[in-house]
C-alpha atoms as a PDB file:
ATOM      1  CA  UNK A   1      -5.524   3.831  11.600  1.00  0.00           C
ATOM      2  CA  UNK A   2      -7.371   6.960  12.860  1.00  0.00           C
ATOM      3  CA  UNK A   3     -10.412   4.738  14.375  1.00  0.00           C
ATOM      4  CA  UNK A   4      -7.652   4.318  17.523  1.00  0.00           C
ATOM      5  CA  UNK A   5      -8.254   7.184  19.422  1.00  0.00           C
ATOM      6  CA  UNK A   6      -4.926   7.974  20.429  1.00  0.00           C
ATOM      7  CA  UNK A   7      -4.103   8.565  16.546  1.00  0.00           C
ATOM      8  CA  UNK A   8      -7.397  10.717  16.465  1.00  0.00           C
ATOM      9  CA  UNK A   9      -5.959  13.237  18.705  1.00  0.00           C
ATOM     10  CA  UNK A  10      -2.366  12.759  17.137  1.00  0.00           C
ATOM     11  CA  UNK A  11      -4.206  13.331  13.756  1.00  0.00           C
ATOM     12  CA  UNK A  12      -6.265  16.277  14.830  1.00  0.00           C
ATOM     13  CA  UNK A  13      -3.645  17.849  16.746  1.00  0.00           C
ATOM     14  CA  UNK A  14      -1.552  17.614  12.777  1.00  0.00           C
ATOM     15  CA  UNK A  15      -4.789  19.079  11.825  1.00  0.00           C
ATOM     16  CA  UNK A  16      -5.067  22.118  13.983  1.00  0.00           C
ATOM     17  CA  UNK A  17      -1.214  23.023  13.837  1.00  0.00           C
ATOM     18  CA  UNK A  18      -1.239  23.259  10.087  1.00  0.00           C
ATOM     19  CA  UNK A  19      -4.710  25.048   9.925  1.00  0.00           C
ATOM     20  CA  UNK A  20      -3.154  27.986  12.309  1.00  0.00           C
ATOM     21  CA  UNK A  21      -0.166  28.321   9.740  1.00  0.00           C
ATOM     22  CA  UNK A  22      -2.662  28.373   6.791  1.00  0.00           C
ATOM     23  CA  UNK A  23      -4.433  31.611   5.696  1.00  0.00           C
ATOM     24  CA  UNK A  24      -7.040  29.567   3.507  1.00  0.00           C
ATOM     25  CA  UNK A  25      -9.011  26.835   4.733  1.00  0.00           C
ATOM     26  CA  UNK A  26      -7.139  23.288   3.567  1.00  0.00           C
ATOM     27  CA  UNK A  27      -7.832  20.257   1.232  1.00  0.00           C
ATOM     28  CA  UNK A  28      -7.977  17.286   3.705  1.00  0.00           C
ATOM     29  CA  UNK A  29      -7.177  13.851   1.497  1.00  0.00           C
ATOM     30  CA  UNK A  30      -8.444  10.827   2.949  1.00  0.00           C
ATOM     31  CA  UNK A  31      -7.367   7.560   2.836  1.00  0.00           C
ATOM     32  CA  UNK A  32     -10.104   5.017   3.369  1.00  0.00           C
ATOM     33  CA  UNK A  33      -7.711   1.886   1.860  1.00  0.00           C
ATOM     34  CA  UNK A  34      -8.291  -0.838   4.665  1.00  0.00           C
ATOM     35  CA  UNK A  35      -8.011  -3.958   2.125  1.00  0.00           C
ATOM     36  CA  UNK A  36      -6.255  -1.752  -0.791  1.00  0.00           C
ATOM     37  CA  UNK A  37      -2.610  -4.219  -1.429  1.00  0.00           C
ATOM     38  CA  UNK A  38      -3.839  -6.198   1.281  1.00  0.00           C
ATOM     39  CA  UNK A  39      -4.792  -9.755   0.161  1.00  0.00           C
ATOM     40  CA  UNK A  40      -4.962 -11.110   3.739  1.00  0.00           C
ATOM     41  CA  UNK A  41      -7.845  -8.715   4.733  1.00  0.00           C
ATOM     42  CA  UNK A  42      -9.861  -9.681   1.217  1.00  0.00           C
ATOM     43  CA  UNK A  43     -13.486  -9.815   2.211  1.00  0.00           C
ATOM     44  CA  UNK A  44     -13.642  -8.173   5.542  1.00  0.00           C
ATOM     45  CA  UNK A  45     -16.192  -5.083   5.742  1.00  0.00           C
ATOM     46  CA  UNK A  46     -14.840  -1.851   6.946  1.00  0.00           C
ATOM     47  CA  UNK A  47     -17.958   0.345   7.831  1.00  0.00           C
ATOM     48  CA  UNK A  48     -17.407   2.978   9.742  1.00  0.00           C
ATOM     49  CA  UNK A  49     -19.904   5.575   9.384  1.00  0.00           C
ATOM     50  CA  UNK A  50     -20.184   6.896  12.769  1.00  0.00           C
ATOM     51  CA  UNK A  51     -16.408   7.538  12.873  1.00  0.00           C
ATOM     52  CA  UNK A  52     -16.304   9.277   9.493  1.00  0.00           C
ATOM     53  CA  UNK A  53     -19.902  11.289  11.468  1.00  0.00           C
ATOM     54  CA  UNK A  54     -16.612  12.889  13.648  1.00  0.00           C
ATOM     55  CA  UNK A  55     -14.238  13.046  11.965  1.00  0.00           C
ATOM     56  CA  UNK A  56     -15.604  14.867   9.018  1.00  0.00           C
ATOM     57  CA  UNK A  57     -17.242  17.578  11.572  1.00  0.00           C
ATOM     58  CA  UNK A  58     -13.939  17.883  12.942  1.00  0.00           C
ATOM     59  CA  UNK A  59     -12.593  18.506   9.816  1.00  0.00           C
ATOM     60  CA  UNK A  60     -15.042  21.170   8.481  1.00  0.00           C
ATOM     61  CA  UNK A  61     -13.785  24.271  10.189  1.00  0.00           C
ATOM     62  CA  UNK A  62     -10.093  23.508   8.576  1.00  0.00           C
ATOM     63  CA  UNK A  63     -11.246  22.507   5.371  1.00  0.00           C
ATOM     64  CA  UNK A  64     -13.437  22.971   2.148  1.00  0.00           C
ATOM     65  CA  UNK A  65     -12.136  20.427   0.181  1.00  0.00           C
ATOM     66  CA  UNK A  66     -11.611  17.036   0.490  1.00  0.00           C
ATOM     67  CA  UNK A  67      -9.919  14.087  -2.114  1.00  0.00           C
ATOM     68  CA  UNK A  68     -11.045  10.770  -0.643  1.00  0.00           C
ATOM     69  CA  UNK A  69      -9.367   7.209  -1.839  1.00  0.00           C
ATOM     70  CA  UNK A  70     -11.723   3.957  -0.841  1.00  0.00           C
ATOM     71  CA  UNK A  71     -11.137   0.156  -1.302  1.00  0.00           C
ATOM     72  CA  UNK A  72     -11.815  -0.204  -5.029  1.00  0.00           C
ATOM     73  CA  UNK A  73     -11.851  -3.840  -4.338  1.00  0.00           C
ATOM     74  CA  UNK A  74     -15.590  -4.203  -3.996  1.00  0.00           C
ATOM     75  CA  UNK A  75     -18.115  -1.876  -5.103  1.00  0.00           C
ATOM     76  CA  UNK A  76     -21.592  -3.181  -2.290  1.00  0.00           C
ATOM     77  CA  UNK A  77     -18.367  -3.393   0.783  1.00  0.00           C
ATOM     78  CA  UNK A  78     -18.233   0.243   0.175  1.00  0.00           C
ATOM     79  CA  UNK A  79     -21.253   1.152  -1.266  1.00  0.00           C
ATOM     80  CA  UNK A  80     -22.846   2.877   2.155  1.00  0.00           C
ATOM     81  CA  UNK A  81     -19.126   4.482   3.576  1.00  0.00           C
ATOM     82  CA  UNK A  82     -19.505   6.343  -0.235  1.00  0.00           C
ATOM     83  CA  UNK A  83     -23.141   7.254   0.346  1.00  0.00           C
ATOM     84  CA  UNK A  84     -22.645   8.609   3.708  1.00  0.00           C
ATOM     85  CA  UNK A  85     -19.311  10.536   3.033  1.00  0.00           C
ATOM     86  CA  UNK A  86     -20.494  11.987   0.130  1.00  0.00           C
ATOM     87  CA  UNK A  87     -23.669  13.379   1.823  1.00  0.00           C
ATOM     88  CA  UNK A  88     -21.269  14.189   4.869  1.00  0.00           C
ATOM     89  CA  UNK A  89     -19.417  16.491   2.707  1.00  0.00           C
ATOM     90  CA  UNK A  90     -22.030  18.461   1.422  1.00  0.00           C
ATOM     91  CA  UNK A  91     -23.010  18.702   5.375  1.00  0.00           C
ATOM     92  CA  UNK A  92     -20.999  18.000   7.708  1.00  0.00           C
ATOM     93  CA  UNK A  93     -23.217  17.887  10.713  1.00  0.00           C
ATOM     94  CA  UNK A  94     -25.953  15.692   9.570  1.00  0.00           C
ATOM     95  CA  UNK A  95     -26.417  12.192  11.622  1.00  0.00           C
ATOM     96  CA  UNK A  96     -24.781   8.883  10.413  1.00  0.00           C
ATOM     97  CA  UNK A  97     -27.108   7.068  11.902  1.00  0.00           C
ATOM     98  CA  UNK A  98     -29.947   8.769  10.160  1.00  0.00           C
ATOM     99  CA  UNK A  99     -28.167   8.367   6.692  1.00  0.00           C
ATOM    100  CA  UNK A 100     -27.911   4.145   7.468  1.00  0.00           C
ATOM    101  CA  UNK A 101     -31.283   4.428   8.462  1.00  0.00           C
ATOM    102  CA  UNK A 102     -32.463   6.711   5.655  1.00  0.00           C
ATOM    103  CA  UNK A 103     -29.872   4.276   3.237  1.00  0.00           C
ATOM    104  CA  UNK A 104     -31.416   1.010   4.267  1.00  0.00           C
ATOM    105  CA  UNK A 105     -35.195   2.288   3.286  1.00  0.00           C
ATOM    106  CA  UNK A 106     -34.208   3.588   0.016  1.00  0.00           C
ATOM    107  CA  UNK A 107     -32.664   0.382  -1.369  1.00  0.00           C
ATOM    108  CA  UNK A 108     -34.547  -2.232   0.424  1.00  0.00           C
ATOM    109  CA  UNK A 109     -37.845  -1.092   1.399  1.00  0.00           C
ATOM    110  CA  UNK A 110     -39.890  -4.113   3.669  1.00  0.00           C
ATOM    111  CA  UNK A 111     -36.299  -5.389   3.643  1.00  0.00           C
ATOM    112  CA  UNK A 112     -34.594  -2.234   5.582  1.00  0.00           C
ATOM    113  CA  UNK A 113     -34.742  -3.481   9.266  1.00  0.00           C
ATOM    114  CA  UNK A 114     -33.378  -6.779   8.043  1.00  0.00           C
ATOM    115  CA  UNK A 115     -30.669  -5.008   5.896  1.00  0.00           C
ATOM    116  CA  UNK A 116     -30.024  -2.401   8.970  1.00  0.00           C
ATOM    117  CA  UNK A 117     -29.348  -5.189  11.123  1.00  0.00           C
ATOM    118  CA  UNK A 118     -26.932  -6.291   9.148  1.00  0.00           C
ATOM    119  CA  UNK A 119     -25.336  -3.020   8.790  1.00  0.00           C
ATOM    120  CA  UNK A 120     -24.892  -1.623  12.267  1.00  0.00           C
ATOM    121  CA  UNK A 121     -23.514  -5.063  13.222  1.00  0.00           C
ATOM    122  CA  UNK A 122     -20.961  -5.150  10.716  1.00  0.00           C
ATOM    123  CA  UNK A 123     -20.177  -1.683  11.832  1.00  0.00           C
ATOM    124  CA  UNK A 124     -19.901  -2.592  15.790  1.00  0.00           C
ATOM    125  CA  UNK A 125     -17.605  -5.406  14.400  1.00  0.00           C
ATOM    126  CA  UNK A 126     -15.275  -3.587  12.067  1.00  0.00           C
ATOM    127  CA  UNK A 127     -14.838  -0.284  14.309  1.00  0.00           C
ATOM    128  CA  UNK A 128     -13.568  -2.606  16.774  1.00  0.00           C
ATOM    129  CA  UNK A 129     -11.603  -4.660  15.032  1.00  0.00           C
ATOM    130  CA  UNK A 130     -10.363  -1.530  13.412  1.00  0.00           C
ATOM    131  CA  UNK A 131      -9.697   0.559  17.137  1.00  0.00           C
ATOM    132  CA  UNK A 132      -7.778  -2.554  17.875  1.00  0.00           C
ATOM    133  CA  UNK A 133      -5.322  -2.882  15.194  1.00  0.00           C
ATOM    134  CA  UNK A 134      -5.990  -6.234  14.516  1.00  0.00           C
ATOM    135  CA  UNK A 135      -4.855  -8.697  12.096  1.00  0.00           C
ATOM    136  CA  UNK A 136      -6.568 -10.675   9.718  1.00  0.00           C
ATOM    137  CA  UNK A 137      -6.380 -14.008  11.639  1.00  0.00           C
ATOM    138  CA  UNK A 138      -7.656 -11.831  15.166  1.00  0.00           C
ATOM    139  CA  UNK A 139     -10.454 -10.489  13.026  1.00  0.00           C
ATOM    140  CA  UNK A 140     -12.266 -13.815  11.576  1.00  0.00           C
ATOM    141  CA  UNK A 141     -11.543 -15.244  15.157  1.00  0.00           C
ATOM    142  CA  UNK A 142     -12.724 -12.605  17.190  1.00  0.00           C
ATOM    143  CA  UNK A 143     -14.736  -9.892  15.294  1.00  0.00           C
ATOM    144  CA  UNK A 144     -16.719 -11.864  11.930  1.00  0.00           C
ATOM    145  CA  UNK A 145     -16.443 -15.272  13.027  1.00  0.00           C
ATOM    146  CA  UNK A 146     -18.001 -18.584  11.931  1.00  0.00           C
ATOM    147  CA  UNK A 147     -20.948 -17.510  13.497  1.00  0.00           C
ATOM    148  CA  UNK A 148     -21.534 -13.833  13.089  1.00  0.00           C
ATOM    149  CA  UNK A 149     -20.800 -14.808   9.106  1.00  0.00           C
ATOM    150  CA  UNK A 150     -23.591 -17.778   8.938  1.00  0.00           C
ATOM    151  CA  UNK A 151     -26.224 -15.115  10.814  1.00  0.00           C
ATOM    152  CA  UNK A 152     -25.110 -12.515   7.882  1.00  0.00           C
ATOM    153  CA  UNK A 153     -26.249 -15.160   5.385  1.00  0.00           C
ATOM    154  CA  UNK A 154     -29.496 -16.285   6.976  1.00  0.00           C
ATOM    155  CA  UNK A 155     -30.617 -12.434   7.218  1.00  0.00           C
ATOM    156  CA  UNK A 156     -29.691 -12.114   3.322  1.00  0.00           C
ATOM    157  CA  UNK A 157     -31.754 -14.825   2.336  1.00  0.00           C
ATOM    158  CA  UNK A 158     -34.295 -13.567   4.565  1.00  0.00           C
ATOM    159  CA  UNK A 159     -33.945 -10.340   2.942  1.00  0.00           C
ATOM    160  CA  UNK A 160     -34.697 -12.126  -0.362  1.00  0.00           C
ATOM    161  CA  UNK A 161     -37.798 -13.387   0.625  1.00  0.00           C
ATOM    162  CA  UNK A 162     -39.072 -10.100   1.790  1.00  0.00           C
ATOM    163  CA  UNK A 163     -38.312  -8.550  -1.195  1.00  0.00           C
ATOM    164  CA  UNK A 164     -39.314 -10.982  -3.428  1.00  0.00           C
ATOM    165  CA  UNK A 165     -41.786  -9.356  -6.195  1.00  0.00           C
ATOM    166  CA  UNK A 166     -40.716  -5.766  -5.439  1.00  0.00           C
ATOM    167  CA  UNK A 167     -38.654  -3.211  -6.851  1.00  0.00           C
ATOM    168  CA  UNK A 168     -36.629  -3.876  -3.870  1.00  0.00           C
ATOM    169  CA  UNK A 169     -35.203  -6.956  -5.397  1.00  0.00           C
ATOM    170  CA  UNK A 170     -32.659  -6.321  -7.396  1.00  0.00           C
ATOM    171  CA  UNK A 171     -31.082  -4.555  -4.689  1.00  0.00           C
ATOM    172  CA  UNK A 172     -31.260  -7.230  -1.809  1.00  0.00           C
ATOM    173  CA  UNK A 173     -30.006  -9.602  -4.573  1.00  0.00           C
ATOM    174  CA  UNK A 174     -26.638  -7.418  -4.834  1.00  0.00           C
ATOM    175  CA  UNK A 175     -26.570  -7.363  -1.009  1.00  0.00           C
ATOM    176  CA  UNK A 176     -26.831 -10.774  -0.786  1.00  0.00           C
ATOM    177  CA  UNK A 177     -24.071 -11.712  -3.404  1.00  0.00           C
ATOM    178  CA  UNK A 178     -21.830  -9.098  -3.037  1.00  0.00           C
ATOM    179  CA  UNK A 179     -22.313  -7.983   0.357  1.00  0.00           C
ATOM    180  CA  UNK A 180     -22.799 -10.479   2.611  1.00  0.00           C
ATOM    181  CA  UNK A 181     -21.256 -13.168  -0.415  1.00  0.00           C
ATOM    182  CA  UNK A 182     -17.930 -11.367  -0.483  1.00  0.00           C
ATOM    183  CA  UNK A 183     -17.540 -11.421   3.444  1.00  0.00           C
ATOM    184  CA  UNK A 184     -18.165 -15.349   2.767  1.00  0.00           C
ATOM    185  CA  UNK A 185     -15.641 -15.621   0.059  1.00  0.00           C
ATOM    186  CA  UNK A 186     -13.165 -13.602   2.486  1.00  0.00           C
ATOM    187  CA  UNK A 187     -13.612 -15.997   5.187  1.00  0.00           C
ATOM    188  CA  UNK A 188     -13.637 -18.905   3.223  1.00  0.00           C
ATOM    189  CA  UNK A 189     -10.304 -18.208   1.935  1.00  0.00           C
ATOM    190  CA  UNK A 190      -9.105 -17.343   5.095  1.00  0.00           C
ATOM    191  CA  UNK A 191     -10.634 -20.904   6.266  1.00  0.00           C
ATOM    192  CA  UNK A 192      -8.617 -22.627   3.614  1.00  0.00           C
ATOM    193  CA  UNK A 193      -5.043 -21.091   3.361  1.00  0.00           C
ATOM    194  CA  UNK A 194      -4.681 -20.171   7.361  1.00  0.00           C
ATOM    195  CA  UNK A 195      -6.885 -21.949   9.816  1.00  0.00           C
ATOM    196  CA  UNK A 196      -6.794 -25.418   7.754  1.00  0.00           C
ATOM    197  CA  UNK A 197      -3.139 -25.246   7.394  1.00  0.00           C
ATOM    198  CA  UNK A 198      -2.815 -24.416  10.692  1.00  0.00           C
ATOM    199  CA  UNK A 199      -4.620 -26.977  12.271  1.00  0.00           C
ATOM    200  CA  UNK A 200      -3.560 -29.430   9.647  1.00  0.00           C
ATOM    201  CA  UNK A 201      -0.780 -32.435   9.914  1.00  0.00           C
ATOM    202  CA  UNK A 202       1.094 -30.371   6.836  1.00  0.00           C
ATOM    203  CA  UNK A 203       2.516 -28.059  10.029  1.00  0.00           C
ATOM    204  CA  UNK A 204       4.411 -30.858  11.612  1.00  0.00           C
ATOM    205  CA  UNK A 205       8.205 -30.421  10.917  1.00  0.00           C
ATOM    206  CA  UNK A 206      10.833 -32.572  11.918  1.00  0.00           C
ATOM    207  CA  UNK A 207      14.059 -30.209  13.039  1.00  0.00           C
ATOM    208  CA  UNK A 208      17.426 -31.573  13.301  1.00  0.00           C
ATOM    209  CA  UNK A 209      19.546 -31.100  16.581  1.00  0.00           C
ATOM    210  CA  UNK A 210      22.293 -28.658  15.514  1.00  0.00           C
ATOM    211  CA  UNK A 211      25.622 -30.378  14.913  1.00  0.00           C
ATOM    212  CA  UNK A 212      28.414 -27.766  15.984  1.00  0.00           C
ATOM    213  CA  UNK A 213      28.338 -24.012  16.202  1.00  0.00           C
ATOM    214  CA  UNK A 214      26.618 -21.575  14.019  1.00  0.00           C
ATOM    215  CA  UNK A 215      27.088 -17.711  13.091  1.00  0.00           C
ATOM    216  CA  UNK A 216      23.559 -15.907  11.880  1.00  0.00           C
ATOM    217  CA  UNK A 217      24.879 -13.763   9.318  1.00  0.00           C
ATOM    218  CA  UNK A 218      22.895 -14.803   6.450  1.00  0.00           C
ATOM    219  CA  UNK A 219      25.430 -17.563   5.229  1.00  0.00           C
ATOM    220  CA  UNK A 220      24.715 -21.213   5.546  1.00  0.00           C
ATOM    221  CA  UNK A 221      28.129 -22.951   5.216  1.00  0.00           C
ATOM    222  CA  UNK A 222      28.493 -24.433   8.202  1.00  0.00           C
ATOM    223  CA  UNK A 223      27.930 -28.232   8.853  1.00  0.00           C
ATOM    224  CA  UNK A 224      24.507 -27.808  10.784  1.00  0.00           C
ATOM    225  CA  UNK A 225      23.090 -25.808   7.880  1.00  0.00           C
ATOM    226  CA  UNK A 226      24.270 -29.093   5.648  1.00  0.00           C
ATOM    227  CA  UNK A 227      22.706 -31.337   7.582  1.00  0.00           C
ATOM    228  CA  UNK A 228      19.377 -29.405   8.552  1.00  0.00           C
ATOM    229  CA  UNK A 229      15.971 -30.590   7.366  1.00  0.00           C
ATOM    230  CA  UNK A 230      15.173 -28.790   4.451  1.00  0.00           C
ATOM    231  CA  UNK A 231      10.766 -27.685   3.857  1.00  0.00           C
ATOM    232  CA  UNK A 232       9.937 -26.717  -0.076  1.00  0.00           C
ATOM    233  CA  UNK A 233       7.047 -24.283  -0.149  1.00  0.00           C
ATOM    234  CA  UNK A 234       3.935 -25.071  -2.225  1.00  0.00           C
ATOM    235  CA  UNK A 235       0.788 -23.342  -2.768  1.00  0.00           C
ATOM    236  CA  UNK A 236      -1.819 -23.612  -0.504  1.00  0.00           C
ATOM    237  CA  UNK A 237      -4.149 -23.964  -3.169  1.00  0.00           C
ATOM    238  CA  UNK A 238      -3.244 -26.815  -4.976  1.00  0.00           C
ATOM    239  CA  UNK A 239       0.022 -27.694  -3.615  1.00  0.00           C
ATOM    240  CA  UNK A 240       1.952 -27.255  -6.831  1.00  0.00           C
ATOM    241  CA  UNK A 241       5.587 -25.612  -6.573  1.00  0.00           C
ATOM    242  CA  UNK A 242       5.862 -21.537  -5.779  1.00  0.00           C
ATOM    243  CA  UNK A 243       6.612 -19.345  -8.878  1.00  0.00           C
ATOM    244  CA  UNK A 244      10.021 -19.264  -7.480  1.00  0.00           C
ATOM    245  CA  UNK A 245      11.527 -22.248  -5.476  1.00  0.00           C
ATOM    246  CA  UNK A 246      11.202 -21.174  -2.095  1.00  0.00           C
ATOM    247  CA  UNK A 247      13.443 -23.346   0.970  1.00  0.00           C
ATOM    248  CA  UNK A 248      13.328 -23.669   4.971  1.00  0.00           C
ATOM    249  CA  UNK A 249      15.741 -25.139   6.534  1.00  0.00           C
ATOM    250  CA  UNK A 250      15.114 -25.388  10.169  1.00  0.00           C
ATOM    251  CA  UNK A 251      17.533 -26.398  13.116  1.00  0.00           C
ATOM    252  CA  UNK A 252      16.970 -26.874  16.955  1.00  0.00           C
ATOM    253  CA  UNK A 253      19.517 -26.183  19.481  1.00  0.00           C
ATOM    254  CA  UNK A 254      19.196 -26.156  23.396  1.00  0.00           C
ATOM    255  CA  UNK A 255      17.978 -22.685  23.481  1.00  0.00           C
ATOM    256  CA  UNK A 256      17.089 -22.118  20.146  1.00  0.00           C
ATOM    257  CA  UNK A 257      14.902 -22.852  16.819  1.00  0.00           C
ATOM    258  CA  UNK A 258      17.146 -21.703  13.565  1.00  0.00           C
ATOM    259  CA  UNK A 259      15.317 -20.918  10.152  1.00  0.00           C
ATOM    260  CA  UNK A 260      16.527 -20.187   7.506  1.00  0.00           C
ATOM    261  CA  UNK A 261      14.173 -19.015   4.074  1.00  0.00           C
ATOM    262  CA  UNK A 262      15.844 -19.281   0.547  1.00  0.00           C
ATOM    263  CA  UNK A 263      13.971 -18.244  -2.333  1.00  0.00           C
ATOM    264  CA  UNK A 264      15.777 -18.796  -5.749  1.00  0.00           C
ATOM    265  CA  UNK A 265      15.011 -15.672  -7.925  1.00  0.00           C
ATOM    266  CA  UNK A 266      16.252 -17.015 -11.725  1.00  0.00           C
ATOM    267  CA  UNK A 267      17.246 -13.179 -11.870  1.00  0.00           C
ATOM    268  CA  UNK A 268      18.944 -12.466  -8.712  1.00  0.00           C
ATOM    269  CA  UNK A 269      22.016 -11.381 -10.469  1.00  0.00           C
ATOM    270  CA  UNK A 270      19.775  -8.370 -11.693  1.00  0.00           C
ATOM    271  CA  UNK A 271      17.826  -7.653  -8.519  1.00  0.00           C
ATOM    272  CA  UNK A 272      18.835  -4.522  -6.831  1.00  0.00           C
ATOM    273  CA  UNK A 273      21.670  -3.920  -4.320  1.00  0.00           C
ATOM    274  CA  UNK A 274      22.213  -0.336  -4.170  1.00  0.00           C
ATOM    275  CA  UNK A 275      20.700   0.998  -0.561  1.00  0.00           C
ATOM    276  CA  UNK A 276      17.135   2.433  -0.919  1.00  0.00           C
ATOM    277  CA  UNK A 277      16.316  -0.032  -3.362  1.00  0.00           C
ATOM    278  CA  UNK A 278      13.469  -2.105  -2.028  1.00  0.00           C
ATOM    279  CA  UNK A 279      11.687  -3.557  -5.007  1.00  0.00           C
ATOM    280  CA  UNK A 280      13.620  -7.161  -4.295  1.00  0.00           C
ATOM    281  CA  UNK A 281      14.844  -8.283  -1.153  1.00  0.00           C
END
């Protein structure tokens, strides 16, 4: 997470020490992969074109090449970090904030300030959510909450109107749905398999007092264990079964909560065991 300025100077201080070693300028590769394998973070906007403003500059004098990965998961969440990066790299010291700008008025014409709005406050949001380190739950609390979200949506369909009838409006139409929509969809499913379930009666547990003495080294054969209350996982979504059957078994002591998670692989006999082997756990 280069956004948190003390890895910025741990990144550029990499930068400079392999440049002086290096008697031809370097091939940087970037990784812009906020939501890449990341299911939680599905739907939050990353923008961050004043960052990549810096950090590209600060890159030029060490570099003339650069491979760049991005989110792949949505097309319109990274449509403007692709159009300014790619006209960063051909110059490095042009303005962000006049490539938004100059963005905005090329796509949605009477629409821009509406769409620019939009922009540069998804940007204020996600750089700090971003400088921060924060999870998924911090950032639709904190950063694109209920509220931020439902003003997103009213400038879309405000954008919509103002484009109505131009060649503007295919474009607002794809910011609308895919834009703004998928920052929707993200929260909503956020909504439905975190803060509902969280706030819900399904989170009450009943835990047993612990009968005896037990030893936490991954074997449950003593009495308490027997007698704790067991919890079956379902899916949030429908509340069928998991794939695999997955068990808690929970136990309360003076001091101390005990859980224990089994999850019956039907192959476990074939899983791996050797050290280094981290496919299965």
């Amino acid at each position: 997470n280069d956004v948190d300025p003390e890895n910025y100077a741990d990144l550029m201080r990499i930068v400079n020490d392999w440049s002086r070693v290096n008697d031809r300028k370097m091939l940087i590769w970037l990784h812009h992969l906020y939501r890449y394998r990341q299911q939680r973070y599905k739907g939050i906007p990353m923008l961050l074109t004043g960052f990549y403003e810096r950090l590209f500059r600060d890159l030029a004098p060490h570099a003339n090449l650069m491979h760049v990965e991005m989110d792949p998961d949505s097309i319109m969440l990274e449509h403007l970090n692709r159009y300014v990066m790619l006209r960063l790299l051909y110059n490095p010291n042009l303005s962000a904030e006049a490539l938004v700008e100059d963005y905005a008025r090329s796509f949605y014409g009477p629409g821009a300030d509406i769409a620019l709005a939009v922009l540069r406050d998804v940007e204020v949001r996600g750089n700090a959510a971003a400088a921060a380190h924060a999870a998924s739950t911090t950032v639709w609390e904190e950063h694109f909450t209920e509220e931020a979200v439902a003003g997103y949506r009213a400038q879309a369909d405000q954008l919509l109107q103002v484009t109505a009838g131009t060649r503007f409006a295919a474009a607002a139409d794809l910011f609308s749905r895919w834009f703004v929509g998928e920052i929707e969809r993200g929260r909503d499913l956020y909504v439905h398999h975190v803060k509902e379930v969280a706030e819900g009666e399904g989170t009450r547990v009943s835990i047993r007092q612990l009968v005896g003495e037990i030893a936490v080294d991954g074997s449950l054969d003593e009495e308490g264990w027997q007698r704790s209350s067991r919890v079956s996982f379902v899916s949030n979504v429908d509340g069928s079964p998991t794939q695999y059957k997955t068990e808690l078994r929970q136990l309360r002591a003076t001091e101390n909560l005990h859980f224990s998670f089994t999850c019956y692989d039907p192959n476990a006999r074939e899983l791996p065991t050797k050290q280094g082997e981290t496919e299965s756990v």
